[in-house]
Protein backbone atom coordinates (compact mmCIF):
# COMPACT_ATOMS: atom_id res chain seq x y z
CA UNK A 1 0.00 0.00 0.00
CA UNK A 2 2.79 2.14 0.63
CA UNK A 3 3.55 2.50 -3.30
CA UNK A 4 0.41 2.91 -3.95
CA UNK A 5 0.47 7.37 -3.98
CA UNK A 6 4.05 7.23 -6.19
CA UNK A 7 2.25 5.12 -8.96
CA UNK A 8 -0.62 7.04 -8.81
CA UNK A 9 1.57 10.38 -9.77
CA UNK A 10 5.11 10.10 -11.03
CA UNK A 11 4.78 6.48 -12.31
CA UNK A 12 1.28 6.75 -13.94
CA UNK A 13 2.22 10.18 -15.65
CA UNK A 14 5.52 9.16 -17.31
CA UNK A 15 3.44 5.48 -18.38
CA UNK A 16 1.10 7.73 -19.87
CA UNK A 17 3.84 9.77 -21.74
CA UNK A 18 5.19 6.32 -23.00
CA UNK A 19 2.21 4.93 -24.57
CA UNK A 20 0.73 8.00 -26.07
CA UNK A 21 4.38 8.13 -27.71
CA UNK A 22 4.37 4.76 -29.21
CA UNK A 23 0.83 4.62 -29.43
CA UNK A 24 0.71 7.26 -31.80
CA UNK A 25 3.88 6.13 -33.70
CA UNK A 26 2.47 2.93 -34.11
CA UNK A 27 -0.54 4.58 -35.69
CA UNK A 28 1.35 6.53 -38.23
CA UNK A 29 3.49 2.99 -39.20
CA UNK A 30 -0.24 1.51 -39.85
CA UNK A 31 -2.39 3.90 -41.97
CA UNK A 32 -0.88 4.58 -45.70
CA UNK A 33 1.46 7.71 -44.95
CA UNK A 34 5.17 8.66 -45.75
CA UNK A 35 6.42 6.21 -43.55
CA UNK A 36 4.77 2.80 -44.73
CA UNK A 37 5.71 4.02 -48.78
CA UNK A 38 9.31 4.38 -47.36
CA UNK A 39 9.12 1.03 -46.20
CA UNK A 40 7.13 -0.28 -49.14
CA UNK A 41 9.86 1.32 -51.58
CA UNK A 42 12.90 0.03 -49.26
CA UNK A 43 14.14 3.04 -47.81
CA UNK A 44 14.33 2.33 -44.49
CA UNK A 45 17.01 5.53 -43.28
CA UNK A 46 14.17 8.05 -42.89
CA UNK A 47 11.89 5.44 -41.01
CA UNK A 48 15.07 4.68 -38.36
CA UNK A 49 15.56 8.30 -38.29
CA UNK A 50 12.13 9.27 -37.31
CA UNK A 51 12.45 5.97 -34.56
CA UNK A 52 15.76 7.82 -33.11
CA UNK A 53 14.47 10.53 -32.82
CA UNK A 54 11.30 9.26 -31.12
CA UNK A 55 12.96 7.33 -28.68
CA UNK A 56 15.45 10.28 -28.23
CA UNK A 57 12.62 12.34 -27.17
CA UNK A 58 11.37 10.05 -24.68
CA UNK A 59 14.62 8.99 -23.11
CA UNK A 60 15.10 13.01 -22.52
CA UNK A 61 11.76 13.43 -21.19
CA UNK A 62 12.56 10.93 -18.88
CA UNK A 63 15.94 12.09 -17.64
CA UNK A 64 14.29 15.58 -17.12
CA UNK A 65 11.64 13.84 -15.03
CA UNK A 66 13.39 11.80 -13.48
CA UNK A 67 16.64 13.52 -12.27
CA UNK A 68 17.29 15.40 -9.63
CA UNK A 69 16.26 19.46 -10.25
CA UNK A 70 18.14 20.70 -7.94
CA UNK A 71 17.22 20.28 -4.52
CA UNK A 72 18.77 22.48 -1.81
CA UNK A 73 20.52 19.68 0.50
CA UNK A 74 21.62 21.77 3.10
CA UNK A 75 20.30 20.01 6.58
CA UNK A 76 18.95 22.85 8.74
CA UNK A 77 20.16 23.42 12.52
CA UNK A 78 17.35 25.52 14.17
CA UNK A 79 18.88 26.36 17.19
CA UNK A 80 21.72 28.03 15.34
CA UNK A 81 22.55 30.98 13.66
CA UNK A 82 24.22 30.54 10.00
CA UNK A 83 27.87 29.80 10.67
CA UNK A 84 30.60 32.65 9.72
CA UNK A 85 32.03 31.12 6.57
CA UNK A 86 28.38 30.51 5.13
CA UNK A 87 27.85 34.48 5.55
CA UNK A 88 31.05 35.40 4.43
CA UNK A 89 30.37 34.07 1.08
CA UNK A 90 27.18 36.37 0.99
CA UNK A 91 27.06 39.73 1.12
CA UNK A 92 25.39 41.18 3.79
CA UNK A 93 22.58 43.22 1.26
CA UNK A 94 21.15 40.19 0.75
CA UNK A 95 20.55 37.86 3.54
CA UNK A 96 20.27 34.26 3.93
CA UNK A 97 16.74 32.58 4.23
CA UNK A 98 14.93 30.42 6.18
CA UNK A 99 12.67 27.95 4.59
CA UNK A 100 9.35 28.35 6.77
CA UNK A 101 8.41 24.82 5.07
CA UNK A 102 11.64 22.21 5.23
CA UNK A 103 13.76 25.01 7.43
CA UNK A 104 16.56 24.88 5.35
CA UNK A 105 18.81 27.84 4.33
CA UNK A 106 17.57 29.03 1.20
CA UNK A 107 20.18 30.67 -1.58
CA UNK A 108 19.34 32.97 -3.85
CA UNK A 109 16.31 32.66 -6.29
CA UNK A 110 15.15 29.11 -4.76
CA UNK A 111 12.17 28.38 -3.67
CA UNK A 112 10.08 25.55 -2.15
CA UNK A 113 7.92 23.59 -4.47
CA UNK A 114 4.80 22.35 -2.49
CA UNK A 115 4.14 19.41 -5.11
CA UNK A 116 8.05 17.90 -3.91
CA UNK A 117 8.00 19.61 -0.54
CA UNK A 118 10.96 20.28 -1.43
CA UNK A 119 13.43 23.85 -1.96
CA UNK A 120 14.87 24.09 -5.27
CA UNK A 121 17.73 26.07 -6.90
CA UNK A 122 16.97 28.43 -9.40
CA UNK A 123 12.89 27.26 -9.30
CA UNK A 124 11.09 27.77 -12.62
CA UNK A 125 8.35 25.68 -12.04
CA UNK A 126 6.38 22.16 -11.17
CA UNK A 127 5.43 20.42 -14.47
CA UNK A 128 2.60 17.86 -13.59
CA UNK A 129 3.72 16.47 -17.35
CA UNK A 130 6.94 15.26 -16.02
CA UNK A 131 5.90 15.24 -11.94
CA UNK A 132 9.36 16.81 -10.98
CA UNK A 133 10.29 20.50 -10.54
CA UNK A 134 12.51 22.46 -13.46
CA UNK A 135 14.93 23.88 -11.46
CA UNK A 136 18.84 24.51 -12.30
CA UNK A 137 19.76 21.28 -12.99
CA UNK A 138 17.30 20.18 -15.44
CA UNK A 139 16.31 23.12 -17.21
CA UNK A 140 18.83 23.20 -20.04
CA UNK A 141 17.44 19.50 -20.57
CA UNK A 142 13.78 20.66 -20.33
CA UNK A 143 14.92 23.16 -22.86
CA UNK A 144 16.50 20.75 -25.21
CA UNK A 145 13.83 17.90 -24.58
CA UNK A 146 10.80 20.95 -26.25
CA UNK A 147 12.82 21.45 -29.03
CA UNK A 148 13.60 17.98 -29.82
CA UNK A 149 10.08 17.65 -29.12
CA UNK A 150 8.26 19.84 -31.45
CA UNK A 151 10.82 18.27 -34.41
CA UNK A 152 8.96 14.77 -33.51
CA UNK A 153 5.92 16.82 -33.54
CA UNK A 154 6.06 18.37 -36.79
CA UNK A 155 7.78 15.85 -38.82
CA UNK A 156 4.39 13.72 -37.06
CA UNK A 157 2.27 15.95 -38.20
CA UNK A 158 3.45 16.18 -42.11
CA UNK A 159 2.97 11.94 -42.11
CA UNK A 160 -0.38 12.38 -40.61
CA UNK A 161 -1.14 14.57 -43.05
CA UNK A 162 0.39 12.57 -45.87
CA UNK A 163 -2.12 9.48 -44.95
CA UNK A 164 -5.21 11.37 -44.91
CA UNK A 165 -6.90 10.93 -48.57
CA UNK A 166 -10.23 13.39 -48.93
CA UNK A 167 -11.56 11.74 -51.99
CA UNK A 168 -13.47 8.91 -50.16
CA UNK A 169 -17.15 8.92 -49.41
CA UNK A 170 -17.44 10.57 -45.46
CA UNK A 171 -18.53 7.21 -44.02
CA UNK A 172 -15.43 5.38 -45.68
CA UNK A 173 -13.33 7.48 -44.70
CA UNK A 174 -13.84 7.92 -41.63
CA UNK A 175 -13.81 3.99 -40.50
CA UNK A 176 -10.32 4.14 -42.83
CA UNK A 177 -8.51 6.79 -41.47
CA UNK A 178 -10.72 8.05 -38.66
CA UNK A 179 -8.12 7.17 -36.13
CA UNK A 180 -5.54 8.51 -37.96
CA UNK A 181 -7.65 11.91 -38.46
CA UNK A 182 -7.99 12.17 -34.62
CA UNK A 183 -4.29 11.79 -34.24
CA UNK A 184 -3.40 14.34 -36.18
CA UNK A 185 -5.37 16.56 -34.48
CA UNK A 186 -3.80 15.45 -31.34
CA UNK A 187 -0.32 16.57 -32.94
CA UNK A 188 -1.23 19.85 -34.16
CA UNK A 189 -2.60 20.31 -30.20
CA UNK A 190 0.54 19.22 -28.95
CA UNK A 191 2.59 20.82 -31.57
CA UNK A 192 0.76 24.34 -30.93
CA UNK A 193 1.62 23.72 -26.81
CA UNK A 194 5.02 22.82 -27.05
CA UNK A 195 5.78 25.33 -29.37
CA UNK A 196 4.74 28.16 -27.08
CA UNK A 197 6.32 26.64 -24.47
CA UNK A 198 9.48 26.58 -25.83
CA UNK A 199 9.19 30.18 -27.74
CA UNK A 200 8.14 31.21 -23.67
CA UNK A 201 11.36 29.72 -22.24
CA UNK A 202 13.97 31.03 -24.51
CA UNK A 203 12.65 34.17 -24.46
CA UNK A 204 12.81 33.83 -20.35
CA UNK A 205 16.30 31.97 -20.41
CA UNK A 206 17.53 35.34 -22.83
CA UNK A 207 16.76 37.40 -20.38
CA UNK A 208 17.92 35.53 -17.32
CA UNK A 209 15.01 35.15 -15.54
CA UNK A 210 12.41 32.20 -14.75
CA UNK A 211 8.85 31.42 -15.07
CA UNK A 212 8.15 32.14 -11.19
CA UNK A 213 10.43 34.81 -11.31
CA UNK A 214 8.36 36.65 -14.38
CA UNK A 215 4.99 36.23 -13.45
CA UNK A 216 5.59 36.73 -9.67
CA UNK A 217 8.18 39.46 -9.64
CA UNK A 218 5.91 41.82 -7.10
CA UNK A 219 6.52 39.36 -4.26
CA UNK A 220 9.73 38.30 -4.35
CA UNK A 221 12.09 40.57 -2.18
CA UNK A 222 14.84 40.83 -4.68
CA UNK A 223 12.99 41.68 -7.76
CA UNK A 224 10.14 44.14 -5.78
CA UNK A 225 13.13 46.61 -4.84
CA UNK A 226 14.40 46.99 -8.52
CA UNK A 227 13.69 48.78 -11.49
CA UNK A 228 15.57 46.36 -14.03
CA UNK A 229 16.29 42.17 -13.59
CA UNK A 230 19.72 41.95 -11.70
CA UNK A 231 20.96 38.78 -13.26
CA UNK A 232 20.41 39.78 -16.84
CA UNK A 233 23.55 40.00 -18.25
CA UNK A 234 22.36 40.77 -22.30
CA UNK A 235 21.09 38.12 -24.34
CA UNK A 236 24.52 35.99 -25.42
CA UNK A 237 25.79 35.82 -22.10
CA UNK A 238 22.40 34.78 -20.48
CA UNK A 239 22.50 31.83 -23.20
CA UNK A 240 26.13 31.17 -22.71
CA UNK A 241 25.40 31.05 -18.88
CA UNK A 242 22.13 29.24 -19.45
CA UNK A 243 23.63 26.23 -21.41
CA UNK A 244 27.35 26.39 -20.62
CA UNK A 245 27.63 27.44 -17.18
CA UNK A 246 29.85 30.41 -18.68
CA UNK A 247 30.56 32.59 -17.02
CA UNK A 248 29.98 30.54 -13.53
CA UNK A 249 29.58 32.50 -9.78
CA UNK A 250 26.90 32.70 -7.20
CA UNK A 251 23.82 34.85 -7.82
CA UNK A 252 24.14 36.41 -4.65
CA UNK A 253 27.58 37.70 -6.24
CA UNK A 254 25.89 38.87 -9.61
CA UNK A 255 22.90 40.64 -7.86
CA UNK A 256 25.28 42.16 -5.47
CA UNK A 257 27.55 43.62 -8.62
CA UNK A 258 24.53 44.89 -10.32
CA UNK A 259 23.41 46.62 -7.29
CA UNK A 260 27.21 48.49 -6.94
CA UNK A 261 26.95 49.26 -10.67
CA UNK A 262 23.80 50.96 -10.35
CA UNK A 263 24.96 52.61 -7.43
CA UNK A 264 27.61 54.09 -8.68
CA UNK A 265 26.16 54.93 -12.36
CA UNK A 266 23.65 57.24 -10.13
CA UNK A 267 26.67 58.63 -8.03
């Protein structure tokens, strides 16, 4: 009984993911599109390419679900106060936090998810599509598993296309390719919400910020105070930081240096 709530989430949700992936693969190999005249003609490259990439796309979406987002591990000690090197590292402007939730020190731009009970580095949000958090860790993944994503999609969507022949009576047709009809419908849903999802993150990831950190920037102390994002750094080196880790250092430090620089630009 005990694994009874994981399997009901996490487990059931990726499942789901799994056999809506094949399901609809194995839909488009059926019905007469692109795919089964490649196969009829034997040219069977651009049938294994479509498979890679397929499976590529689900063995991403599953390392982004699956992996660790990044979880602040730092055990808590109440009864303290945060030690001297811990605060030495910080400057004093911008204080460590307490987690009111798991009580653990939080760094800058964390935040604890309620759906992990959890804090995580650099939160952007909980995705109930992949039941795990996008934090720091896995966002460059989540980034890379849209776009490989919405290739699947639209390359789906043009052999969908390719199998649906309009010159059949309605009621033929639609016991003939009726299933494959509804799936491509399905793609060009999926197709239109990955899509924006993925226009919505690079656009966010350009500017350095995150999706909690956008739509929430009124209540979060070290946005509320400012005039401008302290972390963006111009477009390149946001994407260079974003995907790279170049060039590296705390965001306490960055916030801190973009606080001195507008300090002293108004001095």
């Amino acid at each position: 009984m005990a694994l009874w709530p994981p399997l009901n989430s996490g487990m059931l949700v990726r499942t789901g993911h799994t056999v809506l992936t094949w399901g609809i693969t194995l839909v488009l190999f059926l019905h007469d599109t692109e795919l089964r005249q490649w196969e009829e003609q034997g040219e069977p490259l651009l049938p294994l390419t479509f498979l890679l990439l397929v499976l590529s796309s689900l063995l991403l979406y599953l390392a982004v679900s699956l992996m660790d987002p990044g979880y602040v591990t730092t055990q808590p000690q109440p009864q303290d106060e945060p030690k001297e090197e811990q605060t030495a590292m910080v400057p004093q402007a911008i204080p460590l936090r307490r987690c009111r939730h798991c009580l653990v020190l939080q760094p800058l731009r964390a935040r604890h998810c309620h759906d992990c009970r959890r804090c995580v580095r650099r939160y952007d949000h909980h995705c109930p599509w992949m039941e795990n958090c996008v934090g720091e860790r896995n966002h460059p993944l989540f980034v890379a598993y849209l776009a490989l994503q919405l290739v699947v999609l639209l390359w789906g969507l043009c052999l969908a296309w390719s199998g649906l022949q309009f010159f059949q009576p309605w009621g033929l047709w639609l016991r003939s390719t009726g299933l494959l009809f509804t799936t491509f419908l399905m793609l060009m849903f999926f197709t239109l919400v990955i899509g924006l999802l993925l226009a919505s993150h690079l656009y966010l990831v350009a500017r350095n910020t995150t999706t909690w950190e956008f739509i929430s920037s009124h209540r979060i102390a070290y946005l509320r105070q400012r005039t401008s994002n302290p972390f963006d750094r111009g477009p390149t080196r946001n994407l260079a930081h974003f995907f790279c880790g170049w060039p590296s250092g705390p965001w306490e430090t960055l916030c801190a240096e973009e606080g001195e620089e507008g300090s002293s630009q108004v001095v």
